[in-house]
Protein backbone atom coordinates (compact mmCIF):
# COMPACT_ATOMS: atom_id res chain seq x y z
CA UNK A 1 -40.30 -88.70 3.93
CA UNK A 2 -39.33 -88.30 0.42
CA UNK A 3 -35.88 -87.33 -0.39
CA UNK A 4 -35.94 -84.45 -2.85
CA UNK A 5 -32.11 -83.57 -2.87
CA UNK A 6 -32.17 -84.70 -6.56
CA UNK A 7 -34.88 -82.61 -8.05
CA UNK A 8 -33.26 -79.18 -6.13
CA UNK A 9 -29.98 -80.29 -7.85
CA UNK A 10 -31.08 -80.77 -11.58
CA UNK A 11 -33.79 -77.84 -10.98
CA UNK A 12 -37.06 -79.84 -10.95
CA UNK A 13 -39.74 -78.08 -9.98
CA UNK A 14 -41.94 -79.58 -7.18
CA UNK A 15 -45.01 -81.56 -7.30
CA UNK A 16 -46.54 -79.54 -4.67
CA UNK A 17 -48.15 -76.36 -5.93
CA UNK A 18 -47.22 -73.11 -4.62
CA UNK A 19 -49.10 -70.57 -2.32
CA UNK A 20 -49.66 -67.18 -4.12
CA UNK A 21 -50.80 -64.01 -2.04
CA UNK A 22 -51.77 -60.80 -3.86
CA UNK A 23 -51.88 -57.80 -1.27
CA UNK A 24 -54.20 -55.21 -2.25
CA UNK A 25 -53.11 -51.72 -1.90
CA UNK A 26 -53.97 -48.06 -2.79
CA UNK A 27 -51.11 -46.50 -4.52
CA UNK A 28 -52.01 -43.81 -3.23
CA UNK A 29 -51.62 -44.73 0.22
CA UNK A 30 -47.68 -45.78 -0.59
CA UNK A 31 -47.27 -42.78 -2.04
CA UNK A 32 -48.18 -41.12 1.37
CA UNK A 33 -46.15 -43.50 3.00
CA UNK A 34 -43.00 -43.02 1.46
CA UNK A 35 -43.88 -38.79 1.72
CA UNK A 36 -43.84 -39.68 5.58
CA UNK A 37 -40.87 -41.53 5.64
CA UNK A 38 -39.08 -39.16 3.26
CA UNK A 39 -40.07 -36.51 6.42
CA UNK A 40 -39.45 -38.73 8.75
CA UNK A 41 -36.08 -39.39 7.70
CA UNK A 42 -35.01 -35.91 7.00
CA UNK A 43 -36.07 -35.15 10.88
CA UNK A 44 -33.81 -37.90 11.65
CA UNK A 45 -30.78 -36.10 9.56
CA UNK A 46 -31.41 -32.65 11.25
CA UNK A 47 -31.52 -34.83 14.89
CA UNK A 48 -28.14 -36.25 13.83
CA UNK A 49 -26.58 -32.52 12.31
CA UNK A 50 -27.69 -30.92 15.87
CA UNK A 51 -26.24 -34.11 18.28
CA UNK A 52 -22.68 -33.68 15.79
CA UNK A 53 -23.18 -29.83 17.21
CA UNK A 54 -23.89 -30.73 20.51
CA UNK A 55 -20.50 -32.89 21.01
CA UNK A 56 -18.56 -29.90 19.18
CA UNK A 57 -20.24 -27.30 22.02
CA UNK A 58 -19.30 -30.21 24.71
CA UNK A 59 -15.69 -30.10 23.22
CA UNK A 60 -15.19 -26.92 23.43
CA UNK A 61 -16.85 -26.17 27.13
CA UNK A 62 -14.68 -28.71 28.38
CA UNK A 63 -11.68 -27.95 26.40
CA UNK A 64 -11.71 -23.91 27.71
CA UNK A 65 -10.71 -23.30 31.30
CA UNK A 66 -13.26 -20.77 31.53
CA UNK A 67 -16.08 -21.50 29.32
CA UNK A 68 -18.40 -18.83 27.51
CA UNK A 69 -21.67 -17.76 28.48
CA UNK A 70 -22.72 -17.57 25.13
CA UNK A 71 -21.78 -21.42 24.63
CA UNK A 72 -23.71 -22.37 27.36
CA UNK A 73 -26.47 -20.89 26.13
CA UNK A 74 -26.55 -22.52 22.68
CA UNK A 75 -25.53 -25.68 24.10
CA UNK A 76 -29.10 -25.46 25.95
CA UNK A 77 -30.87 -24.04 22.91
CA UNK A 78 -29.37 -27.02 20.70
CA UNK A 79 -30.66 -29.74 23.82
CA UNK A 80 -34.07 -28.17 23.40
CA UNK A 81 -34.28 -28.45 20.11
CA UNK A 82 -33.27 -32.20 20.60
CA UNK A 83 -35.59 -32.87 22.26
CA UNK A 84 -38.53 -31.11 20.45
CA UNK A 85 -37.84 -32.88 17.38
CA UNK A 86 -37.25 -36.16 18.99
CA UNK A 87 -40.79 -35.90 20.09
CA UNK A 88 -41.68 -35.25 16.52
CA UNK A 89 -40.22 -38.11 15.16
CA UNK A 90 -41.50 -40.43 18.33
CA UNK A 91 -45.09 -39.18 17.09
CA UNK A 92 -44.81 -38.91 13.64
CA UNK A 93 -43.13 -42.80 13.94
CA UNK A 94 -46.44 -43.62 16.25
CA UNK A 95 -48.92 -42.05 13.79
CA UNK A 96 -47.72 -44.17 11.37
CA UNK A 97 -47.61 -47.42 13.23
CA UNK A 98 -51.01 -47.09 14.06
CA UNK A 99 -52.15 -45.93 10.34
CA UNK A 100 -50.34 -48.94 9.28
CA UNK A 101 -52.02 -51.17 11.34
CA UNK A 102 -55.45 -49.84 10.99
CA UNK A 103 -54.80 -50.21 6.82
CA UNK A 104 -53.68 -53.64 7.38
CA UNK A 105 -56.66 -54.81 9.07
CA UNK A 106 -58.86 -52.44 6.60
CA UNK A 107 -57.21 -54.74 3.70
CA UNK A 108 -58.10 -57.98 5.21
């Protein structure tokens, strides 16, 4: 084996030539792609905004001796809108997995 230490430290370039790969892609399909991300992502923001109001309803259930009807009941409205837009994202996430994968092999 040849000891190439030298060339790396004065900046040689090797003798062996270099691999290059050019991916073909649509631009138009990255543009979709980063649309679906961009809603993907915002679904992800209003999941976090409505778990931040979940712990404040658990805060205050626990913190009152007696707690309100009325808290209860938007503590279960907020949990079902959890979990409908968790199962957004999960599909919207799956969707795109598989349109990424079927575009990959398209492409090859």
């Amino acid at each position: 084996m040849k000891d190439r230490m030298q060339e790396l430290k004065h900046g040689k370039e090797t003798t062996e030539e270099e691999d290059e790969v050019a991916v073909g892609i649509d631009k138009g399909f990255m543009d979709e792609f980063f649309e679906q991300v961009e809603e993907i992502r915002g679904f992800i923001e209003s999941l976090a905004e409505k778990v931040e109001e979940v712990k404040r309803k658990h805060s205050a259930i626990l913190a009152s001796p007696n707690p309100d009807e009325k808290t209860k009941a938007e503590l279960e409205d907020l949990m079902a809108d959890i979990k409908k837009l968790a199962n957004k994202i999960r599909s919207k996430l799956k969707s795109e997995y598989k349109s990424s994968i079927f575009s990959s092999w398209s492409c090859n």
